[in-house]
Protein backbone atom coordinates (compact mmCIF):
# COMPACT_ATOMS: atom_id res chain seq x y z
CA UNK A 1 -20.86 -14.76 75.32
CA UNK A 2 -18.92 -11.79 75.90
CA UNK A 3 -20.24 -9.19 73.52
CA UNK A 4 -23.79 -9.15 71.48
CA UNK A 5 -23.38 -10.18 68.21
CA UNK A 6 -25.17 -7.70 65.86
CA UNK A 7 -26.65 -7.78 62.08
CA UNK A 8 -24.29 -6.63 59.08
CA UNK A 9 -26.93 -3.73 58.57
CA UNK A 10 -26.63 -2.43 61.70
CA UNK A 11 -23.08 -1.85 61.21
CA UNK A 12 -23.81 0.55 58.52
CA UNK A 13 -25.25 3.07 60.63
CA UNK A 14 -22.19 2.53 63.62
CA UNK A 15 -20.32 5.06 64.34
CA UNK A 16 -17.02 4.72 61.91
CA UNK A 17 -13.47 6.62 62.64
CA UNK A 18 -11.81 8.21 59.88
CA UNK A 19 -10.31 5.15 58.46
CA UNK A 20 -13.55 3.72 56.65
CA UNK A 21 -13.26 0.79 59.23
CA UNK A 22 -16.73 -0.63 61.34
CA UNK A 23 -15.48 -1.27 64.54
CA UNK A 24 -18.65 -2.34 65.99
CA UNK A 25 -18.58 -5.52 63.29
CA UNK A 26 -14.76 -5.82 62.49
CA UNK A 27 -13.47 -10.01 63.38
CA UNK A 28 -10.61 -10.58 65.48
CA UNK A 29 -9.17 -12.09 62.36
CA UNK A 30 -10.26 -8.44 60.65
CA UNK A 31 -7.77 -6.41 63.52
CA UNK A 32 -5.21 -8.96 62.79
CA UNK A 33 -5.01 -8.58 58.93
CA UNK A 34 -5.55 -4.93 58.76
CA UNK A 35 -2.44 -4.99 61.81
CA UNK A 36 -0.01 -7.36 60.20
CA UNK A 37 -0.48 -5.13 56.74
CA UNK A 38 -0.01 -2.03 59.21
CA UNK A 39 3.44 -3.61 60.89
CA UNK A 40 4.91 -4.91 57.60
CA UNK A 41 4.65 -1.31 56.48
CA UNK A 42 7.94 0.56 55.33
CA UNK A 43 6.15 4.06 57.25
CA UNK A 44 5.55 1.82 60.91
CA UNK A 45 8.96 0.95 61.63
CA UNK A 46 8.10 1.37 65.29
CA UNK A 47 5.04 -0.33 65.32
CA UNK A 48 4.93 -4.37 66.35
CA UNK A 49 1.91 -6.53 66.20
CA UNK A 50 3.65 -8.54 68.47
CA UNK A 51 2.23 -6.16 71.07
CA UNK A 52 -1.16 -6.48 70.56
CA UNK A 53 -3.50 -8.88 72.62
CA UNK A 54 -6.08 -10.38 70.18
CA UNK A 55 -7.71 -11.45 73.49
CA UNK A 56 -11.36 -13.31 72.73
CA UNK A 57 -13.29 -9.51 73.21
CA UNK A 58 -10.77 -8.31 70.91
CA UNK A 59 -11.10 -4.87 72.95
CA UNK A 60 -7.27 -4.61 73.06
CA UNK A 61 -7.48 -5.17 69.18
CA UNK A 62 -10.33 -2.73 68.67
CA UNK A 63 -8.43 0.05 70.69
CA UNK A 64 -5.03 -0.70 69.23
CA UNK A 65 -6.37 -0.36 66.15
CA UNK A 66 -8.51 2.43 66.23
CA UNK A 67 -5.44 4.12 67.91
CA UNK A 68 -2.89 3.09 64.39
CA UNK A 69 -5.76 4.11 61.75
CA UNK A 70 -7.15 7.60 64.00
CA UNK A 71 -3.40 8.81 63.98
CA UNK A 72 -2.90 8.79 67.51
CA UNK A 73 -0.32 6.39 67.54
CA UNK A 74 1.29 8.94 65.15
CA UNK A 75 3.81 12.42 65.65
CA UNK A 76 1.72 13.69 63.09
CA UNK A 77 -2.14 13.84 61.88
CA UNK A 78 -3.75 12.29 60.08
CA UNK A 79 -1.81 8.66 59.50
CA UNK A 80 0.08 8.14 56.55
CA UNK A 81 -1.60 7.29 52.46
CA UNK A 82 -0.80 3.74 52.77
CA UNK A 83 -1.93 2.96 56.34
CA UNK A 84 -5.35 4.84 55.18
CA UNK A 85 -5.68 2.68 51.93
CA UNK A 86 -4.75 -0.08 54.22
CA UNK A 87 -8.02 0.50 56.01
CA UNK A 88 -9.86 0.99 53.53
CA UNK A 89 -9.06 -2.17 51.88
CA UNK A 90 -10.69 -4.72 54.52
CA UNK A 91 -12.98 -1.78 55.11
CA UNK A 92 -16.43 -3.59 55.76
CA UNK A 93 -18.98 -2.20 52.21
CA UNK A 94 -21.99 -0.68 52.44
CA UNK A 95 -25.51 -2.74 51.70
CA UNK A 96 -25.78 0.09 48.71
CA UNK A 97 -22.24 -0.16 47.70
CA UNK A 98 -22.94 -4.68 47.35
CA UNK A 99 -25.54 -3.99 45.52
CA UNK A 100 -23.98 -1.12 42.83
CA UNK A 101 -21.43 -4.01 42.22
CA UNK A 102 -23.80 -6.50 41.26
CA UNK A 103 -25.91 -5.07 38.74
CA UNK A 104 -24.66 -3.98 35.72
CA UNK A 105 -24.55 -0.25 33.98
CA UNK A 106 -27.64 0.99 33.35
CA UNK A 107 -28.91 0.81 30.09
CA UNK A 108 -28.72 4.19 28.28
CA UNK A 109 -26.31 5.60 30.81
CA UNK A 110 -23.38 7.93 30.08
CA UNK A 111 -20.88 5.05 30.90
CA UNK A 112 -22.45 2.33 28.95
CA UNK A 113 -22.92 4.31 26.10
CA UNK A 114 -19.05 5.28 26.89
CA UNK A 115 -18.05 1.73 26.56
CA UNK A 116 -19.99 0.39 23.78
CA UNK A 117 -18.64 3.09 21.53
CA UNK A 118 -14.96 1.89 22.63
CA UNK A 119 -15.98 -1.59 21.36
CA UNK A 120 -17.45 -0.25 18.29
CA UNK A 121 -14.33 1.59 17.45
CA UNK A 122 -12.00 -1.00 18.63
CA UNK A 123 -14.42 -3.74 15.67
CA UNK A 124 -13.68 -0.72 13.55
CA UNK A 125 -10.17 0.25 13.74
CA UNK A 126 -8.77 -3.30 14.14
CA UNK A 127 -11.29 -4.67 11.07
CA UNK A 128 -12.56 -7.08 13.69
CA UNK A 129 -15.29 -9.31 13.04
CA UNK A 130 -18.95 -8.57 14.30
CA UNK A 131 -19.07 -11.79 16.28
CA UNK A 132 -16.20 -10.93 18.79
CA UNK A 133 -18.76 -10.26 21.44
CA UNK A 134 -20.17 -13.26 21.19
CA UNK A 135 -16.74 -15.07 21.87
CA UNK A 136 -16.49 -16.51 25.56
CA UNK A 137 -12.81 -16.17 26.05
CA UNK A 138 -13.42 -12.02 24.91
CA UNK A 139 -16.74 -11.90 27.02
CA UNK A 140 -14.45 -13.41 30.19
CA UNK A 141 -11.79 -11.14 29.74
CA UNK A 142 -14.06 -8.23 29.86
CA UNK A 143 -16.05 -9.38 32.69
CA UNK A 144 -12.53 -9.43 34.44
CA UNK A 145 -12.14 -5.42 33.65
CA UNK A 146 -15.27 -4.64 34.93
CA UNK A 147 -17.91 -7.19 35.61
CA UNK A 148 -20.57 -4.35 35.61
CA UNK A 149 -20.15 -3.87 31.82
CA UNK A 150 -22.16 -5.84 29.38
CA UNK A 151 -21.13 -5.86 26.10
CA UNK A 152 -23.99 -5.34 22.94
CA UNK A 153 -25.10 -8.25 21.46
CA UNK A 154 -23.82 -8.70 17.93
CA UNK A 155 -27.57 -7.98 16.52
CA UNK A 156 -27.31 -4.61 18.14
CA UNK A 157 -23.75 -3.72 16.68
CA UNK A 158 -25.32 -4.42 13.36
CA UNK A 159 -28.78 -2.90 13.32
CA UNK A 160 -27.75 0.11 16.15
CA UNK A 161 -23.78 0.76 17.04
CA UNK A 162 -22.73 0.32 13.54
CA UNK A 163 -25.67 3.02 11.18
CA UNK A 164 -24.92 5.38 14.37
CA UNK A 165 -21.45 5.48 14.08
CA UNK A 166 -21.59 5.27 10.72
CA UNK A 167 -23.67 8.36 10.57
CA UNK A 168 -21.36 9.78 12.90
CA UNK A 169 -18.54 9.65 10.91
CA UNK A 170 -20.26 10.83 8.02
CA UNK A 171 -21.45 14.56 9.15
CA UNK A 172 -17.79 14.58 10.56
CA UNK A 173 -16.29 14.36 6.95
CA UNK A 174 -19.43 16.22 5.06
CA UNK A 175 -18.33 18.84 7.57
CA UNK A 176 -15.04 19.13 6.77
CA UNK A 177 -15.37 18.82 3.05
CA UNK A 178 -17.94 21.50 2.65
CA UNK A 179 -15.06 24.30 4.59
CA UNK A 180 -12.53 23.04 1.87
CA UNK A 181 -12.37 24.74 -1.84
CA UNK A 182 -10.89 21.37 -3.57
CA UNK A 183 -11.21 17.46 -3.76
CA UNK A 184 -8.98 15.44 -5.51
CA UNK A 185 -10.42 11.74 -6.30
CA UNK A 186 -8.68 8.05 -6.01
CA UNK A 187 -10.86 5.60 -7.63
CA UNK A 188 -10.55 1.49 -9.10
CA UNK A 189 -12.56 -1.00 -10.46
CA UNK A 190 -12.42 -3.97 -8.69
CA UNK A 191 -13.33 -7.82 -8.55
CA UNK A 192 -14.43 -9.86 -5.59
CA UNK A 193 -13.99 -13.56 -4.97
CA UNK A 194 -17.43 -14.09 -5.84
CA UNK A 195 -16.78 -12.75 -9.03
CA UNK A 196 -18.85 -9.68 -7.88
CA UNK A 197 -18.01 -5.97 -9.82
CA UNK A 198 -16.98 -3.13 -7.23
CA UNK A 199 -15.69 0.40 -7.13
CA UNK A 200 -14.09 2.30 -4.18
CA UNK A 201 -13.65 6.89 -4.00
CA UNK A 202 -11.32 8.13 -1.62
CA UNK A 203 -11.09 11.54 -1.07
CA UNK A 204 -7.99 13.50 -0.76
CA UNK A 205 -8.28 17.06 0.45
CA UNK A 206 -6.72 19.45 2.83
CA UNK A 207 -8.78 20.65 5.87
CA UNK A 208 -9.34 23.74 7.98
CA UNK A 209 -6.17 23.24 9.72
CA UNK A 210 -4.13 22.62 7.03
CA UNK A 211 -3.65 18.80 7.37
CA UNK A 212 -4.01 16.84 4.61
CA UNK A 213 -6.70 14.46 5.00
CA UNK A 214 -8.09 11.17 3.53
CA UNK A 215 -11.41 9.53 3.38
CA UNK A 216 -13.07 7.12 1.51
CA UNK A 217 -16.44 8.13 0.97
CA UNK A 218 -18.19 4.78 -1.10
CA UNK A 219 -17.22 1.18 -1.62
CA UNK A 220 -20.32 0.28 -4.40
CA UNK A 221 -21.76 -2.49 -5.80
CA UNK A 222 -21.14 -1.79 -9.62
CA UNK A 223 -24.43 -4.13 -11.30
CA UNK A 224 -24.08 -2.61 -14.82
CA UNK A 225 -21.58 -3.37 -17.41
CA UNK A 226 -18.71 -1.55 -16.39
CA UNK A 227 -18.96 0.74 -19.46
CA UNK A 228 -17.27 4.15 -19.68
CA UNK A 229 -20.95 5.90 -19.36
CA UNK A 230 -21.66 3.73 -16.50
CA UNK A 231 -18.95 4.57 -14.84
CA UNK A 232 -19.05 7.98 -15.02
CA UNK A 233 -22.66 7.93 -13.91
CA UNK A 234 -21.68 6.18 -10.71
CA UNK A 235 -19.05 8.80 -9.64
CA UNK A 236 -21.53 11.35 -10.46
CA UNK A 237 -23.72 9.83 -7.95
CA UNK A 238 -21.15 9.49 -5.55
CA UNK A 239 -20.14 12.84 -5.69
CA UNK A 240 -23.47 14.50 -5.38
CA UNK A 241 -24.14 12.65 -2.47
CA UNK A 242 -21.10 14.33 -1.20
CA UNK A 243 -21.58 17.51 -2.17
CA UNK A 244 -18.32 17.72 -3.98
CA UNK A 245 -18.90 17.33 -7.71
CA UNK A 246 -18.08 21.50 -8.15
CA UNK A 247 -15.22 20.94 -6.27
CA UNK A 248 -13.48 18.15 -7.84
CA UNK A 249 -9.89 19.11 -10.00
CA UNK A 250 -8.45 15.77 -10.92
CA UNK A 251 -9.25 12.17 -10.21
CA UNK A 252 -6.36 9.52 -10.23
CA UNK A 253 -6.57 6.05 -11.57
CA UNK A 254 -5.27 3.19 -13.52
CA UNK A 255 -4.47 3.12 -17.20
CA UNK A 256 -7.87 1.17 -18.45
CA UNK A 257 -9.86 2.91 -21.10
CA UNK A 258 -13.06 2.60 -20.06
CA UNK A 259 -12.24 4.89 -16.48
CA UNK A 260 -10.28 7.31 -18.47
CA UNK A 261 -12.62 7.59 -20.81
CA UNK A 262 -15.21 7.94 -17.41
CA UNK A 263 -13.38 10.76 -16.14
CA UNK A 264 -11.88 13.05 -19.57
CA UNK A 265 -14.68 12.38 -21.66
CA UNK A 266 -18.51 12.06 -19.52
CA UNK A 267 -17.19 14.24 -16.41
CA UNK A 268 -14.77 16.24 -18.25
CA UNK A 269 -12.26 16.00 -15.38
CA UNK A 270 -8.34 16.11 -15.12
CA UNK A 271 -7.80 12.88 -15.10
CA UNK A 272 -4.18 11.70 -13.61
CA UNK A 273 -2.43 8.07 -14.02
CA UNK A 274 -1.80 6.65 -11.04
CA UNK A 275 2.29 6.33 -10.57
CA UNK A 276 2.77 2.86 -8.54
CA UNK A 277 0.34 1.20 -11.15
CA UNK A 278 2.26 2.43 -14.06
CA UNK A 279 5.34 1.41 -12.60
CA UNK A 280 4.10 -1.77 -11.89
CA UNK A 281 3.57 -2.47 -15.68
CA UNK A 282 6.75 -1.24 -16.47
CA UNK A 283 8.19 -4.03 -14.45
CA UNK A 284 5.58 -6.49 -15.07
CA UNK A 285 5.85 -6.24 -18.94
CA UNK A 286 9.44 -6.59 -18.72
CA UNK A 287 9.86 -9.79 -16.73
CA UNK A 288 7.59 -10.48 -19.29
CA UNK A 289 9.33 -9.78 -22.09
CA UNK A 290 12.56 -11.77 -20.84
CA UNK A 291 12.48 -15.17 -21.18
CA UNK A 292 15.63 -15.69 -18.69
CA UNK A 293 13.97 -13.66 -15.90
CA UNK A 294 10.47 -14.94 -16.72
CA UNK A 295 12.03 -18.67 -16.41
CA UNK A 296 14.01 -17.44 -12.65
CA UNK A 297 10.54 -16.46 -11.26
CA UNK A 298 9.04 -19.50 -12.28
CA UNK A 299 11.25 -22.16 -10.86
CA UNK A 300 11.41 -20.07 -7.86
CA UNK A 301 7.62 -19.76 -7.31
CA UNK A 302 7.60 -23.54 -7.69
CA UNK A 303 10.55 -24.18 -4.98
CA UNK A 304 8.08 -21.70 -2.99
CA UNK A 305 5.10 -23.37 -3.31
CA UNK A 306 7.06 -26.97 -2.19
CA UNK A 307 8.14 -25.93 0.96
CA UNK A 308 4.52 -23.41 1.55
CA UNK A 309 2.38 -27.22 0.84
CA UNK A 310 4.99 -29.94 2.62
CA UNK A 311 5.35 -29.73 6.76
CA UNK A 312 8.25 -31.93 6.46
CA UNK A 313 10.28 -29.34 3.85
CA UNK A 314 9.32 -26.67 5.94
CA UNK A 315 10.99 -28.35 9.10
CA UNK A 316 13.89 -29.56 7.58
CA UNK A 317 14.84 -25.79 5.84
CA UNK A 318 14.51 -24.48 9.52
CA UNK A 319 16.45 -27.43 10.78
CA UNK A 320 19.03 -26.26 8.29
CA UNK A 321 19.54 -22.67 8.88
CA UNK A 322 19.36 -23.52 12.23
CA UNK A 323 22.68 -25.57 11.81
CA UNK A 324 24.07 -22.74 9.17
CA UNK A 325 23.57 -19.79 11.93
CA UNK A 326 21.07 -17.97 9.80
CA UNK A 327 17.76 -16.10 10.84
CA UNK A 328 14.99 -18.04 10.13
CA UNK A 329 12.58 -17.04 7.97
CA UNK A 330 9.68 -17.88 6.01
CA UNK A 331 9.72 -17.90 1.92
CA UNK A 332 7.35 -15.53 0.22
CA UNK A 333 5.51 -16.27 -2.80
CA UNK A 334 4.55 -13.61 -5.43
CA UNK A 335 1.11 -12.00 -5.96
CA UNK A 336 1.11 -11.99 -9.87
CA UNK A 337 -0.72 -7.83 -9.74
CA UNK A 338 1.88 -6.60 -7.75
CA UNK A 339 5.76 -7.14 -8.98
CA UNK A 340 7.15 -5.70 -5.81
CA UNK A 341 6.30 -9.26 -4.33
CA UNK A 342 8.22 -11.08 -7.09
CA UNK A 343 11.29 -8.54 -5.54
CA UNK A 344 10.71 -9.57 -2.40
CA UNK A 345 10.28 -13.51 -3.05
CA UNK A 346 13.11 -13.09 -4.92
CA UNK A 347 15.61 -11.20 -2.35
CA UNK A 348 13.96 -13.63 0.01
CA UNK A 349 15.49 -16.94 -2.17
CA UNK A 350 19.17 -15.50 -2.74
CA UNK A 351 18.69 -14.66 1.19
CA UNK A 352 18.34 -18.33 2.15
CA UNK A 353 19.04 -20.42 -1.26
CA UNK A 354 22.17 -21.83 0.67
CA UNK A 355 19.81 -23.29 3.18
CA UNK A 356 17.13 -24.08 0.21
CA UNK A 357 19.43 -26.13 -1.82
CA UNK A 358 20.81 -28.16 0.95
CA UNK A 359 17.23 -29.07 2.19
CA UNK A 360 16.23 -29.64 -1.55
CA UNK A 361 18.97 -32.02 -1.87
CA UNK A 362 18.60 -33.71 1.78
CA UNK A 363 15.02 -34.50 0.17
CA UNK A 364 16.03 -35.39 -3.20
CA UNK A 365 14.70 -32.52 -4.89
CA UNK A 366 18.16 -31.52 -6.55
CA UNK A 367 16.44 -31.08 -9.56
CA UNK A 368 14.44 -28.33 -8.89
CA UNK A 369 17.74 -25.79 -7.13
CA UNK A 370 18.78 -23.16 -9.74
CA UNK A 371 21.86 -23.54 -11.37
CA UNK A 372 24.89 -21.37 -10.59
CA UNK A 373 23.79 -19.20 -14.29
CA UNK A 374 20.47 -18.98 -12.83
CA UNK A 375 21.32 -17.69 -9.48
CA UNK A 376 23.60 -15.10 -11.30
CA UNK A 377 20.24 -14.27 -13.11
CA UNK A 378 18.26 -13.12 -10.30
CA UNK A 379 21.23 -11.64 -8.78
CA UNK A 380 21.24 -9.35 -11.37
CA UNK A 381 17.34 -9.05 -11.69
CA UNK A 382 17.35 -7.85 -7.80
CA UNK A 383 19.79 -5.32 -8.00
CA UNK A 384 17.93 -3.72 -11.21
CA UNK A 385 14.57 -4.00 -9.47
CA UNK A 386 15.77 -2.56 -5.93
CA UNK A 387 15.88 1.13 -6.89
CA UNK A 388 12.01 0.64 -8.64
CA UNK A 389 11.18 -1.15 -4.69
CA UNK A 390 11.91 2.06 -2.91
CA UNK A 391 10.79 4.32 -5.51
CA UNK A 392 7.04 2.50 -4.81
CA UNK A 393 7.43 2.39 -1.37
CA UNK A 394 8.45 6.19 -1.56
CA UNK A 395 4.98 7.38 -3.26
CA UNK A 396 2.72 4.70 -1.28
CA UNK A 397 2.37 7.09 1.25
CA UNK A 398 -0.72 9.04 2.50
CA UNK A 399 1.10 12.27 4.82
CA UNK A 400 2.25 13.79 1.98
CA UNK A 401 1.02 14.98 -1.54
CA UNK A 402 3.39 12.97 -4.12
CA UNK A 403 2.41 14.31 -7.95
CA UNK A 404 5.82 16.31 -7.41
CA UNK A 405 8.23 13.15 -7.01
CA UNK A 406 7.30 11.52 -10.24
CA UNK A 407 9.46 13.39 -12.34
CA UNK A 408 12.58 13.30 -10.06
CA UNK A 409 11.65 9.80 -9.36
CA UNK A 410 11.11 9.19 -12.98
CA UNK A 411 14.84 10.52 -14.12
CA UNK A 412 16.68 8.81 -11.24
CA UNK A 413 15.02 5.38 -12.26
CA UNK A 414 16.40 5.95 -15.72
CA UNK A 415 19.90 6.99 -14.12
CA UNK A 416 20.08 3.86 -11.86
CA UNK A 417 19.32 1.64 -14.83
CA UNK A 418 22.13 3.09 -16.97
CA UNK A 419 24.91 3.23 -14.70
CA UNK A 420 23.97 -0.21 -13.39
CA UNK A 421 26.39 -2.91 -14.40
CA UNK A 422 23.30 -5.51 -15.23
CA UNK A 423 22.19 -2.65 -17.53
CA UNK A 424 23.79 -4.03 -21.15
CA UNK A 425 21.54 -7.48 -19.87
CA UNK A 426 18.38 -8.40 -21.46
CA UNK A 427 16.43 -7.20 -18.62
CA UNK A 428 17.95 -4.03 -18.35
CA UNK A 429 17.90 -3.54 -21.44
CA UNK A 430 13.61 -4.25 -21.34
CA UNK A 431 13.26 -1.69 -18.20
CA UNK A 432 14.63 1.16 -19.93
CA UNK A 433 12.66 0.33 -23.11
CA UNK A 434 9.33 -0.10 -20.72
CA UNK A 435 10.03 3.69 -18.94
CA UNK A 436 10.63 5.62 -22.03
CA UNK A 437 7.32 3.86 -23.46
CA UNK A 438 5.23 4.57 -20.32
CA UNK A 439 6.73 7.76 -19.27
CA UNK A 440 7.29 9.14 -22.74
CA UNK A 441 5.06 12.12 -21.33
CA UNK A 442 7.19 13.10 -18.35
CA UNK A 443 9.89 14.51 -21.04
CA UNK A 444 7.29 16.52 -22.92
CA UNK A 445 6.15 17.77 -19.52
CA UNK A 446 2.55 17.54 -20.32
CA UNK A 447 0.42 14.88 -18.83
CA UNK A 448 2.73 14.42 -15.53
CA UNK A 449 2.96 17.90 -14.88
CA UNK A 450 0.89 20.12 -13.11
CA UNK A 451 2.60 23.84 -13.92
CA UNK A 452 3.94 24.99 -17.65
CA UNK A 453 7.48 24.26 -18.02
């Protein structure tokens, strides 16, 4: 045996060089990694591994070596980054260093508590459910980050992470709300799937900095008959809680009499119509009110719904626009409380009815394409509704106070609608009828406005 061999400990306390490497335990096959790396680097174009004997003592090795990583081997001191990181990298690791690695963050430290709150705000910006943390293929990909991190089990998001950060966030907002003089209010009734009454407050204000900010302060469980009394005793509650029922000056919402009644009459509030709902009836009540546009929708919704419930429709339309050159695309179907869908579902059909009707026919469903007076129908219908599309999309928007668009917004709907040629049509003809009935006001310049004329 031609050198002692000696116990991984005791190479902790051996005398190292300044490359991180232990000499005194480093393998032949060690010297001959950490050498290779060292003569396949771009900085060593002068060095060759070729040179070295890896005799059985490996002394050559060890002194090569200790020459290449010390700098000696170098016109300058110390050796370059890379060769260090080399080093460094089959560097043998301290018994403390093993043992860091294997157990996990402590419990209560600064960068567990670090990393749970990432999770808990990653749940809570993304809307992701509780149980991720409990999914393997999450909890692997994790480990592979940083084994040393265990996530919180999903009974400690609920009953800890969750009330904390909610709490949190809470004093952040109460914070900012008590600096600022005004609140303006957002508020709806609302049904869930299981039938069960709700009603959501946002707040709308403008902080310290002068940025306009949002928050929604309650989503409630409304138990009572949703009476104009009871309503007005819930946002009452809600706003106490908040400390902001001094500092209220309008609230927005829909057109229902029971929540205007809530706000004008109990809390003796401005109380403001909300825009995008009003317009919504406008165009609402006059597809309505048309039988010809009314009938369009239908027969569309239905050609919809074939394709959204048969696999082998759905194949064959992509089959054909595949053969026709055109982007595929998936039909929409309409959500009957908002008419910008019907838009869209039907600028989606004129889009692709050339590939619709050929599938519809390939399946012998002729009966259900539109005719040629039909298409011409919703033709129409789209170019009318297009201008009332962007005017929604143009105050849906939370950067920027919008009360002083609906006017202008209001006047240039009535202008596209008159100078359109699909004006003198029955549905034209319904739109302008439906604006001048539910903006009647913005003429007058009473409700709608904010400063005397």
């Amino acid at each position: 045996m031609t050198h002692s061999s000696r116990s991984p400990t005791w190479g902790q306390l051996a005398d190292r060089s300044g490359s991180g490497i232990d000499h005194q335990s480093m393998t032949v096959s060690g010297y001959r990694k950490i050498l290779s790396s060292v003569s396949e680097s771009p900085e060593s174009p002068h060095f060759n591994i070729s040179s070295v004997d890896f005799d059985s003592n490996h002394a050559a090795s060890r002194k090569t070596c200790k020459k290449v990583l010390c700098g000696t081997s170098w016109n300058r001191s110390p050796p370059p980054p890379n060769i260090v990181s080399i080093a460094s990298h089959f560097a043998q690791q301290t018994l403390p260093g093993v043992f860091a690695k294997k157990d996990g963050y402590k419990e209560g430290g600064l960068k567990k508590q670090q990393l749970d709150k990432l999770v808990i705000k990653m749940i809570a910006t993304d809307l992701q459910p509780i149980s991720i943390v409990e999914d393997k293929g999450f909890k692997n990909f994790v480990h592979g980050l940083d084994p040393r991190y265990v996530m919180p089990s999903r009974r400690d998001l609920t009953r800890k992470y969750l009330p904390a950060m909610y709490d949190e966030a809470v004093k952040q907002v109460q914070g900012e709300l008590r600096e600022t003089p005004h609140v303006s209010l957002t508020t709806d009734l609302w049904t869930s799937s299981q039938t069960r009454g709700f009603i959501t407050v946002t707040a709308h204000y403008i902080n310290s900095e002068w940025n306009l900010k949002s928050a929604v302060l309650e989503t409630a469980r409304l138990k009572v008959d949703h009476t104009a009394e009871n309503i007005a005793d819930e946002l009452k509650r809600i706003c106490t809680r908040w400390e902001i029922l001094d500092k209220v000056c309008c609230i927005i919402t829909d057109n229902a009499a029971n929540i205007v009644a809530a706000v004008t009459k109990y809390m003796q509030i401005k109380q403001q119509p909300c825009f995008a709902h009003t317009l919504n009836l406008v165009v609402q009540d006059s597809i309505k009110n048309t039988n010809e546009i009314k009938l369009s929708q239908e027969k569309i919704k239905r050609i919809v719904s074939f394709f959204h419930h048969s696999v082998k429709a759905t194949d064959k339309l992509s089959e054909i626009q595949n053969q026709n050159g055109v982007e595929r695309k998936k039909l929409i179907m309409d959500v009957d409380t908002r008419w910008n869908s019907t838009f869209y579902m039907m600028e989606r059909f004129l889009e692709q009815h050339e590939a619709i009707t050929t599938t519809l026919c390939l399946l012998g469903k002729s009966n259900m394409c539109l005719s040629s007076e039909e298409l011409e129908v919703v033709k129409g219908a789209v170019l009318l509704l297009g201008p009332f599309e962007e005017a929604t999309r143009e105050m849906s928007t939370e950067n920027f106070t919008s009360l002083s668009k609906v006017i202008p917004i209001t006047r240039a709907l009535q202008q596209c609608i008159n100078s359109n040629a699909h004006m003198r049509t029955g549905f034209g003809t319904e739109l302008q009828k439906q604006l001048q009935k539910r903006f009647a006001t913005v003429k007058r310049c009473s409700s709608w406005e904010q400063q005397r004329c």
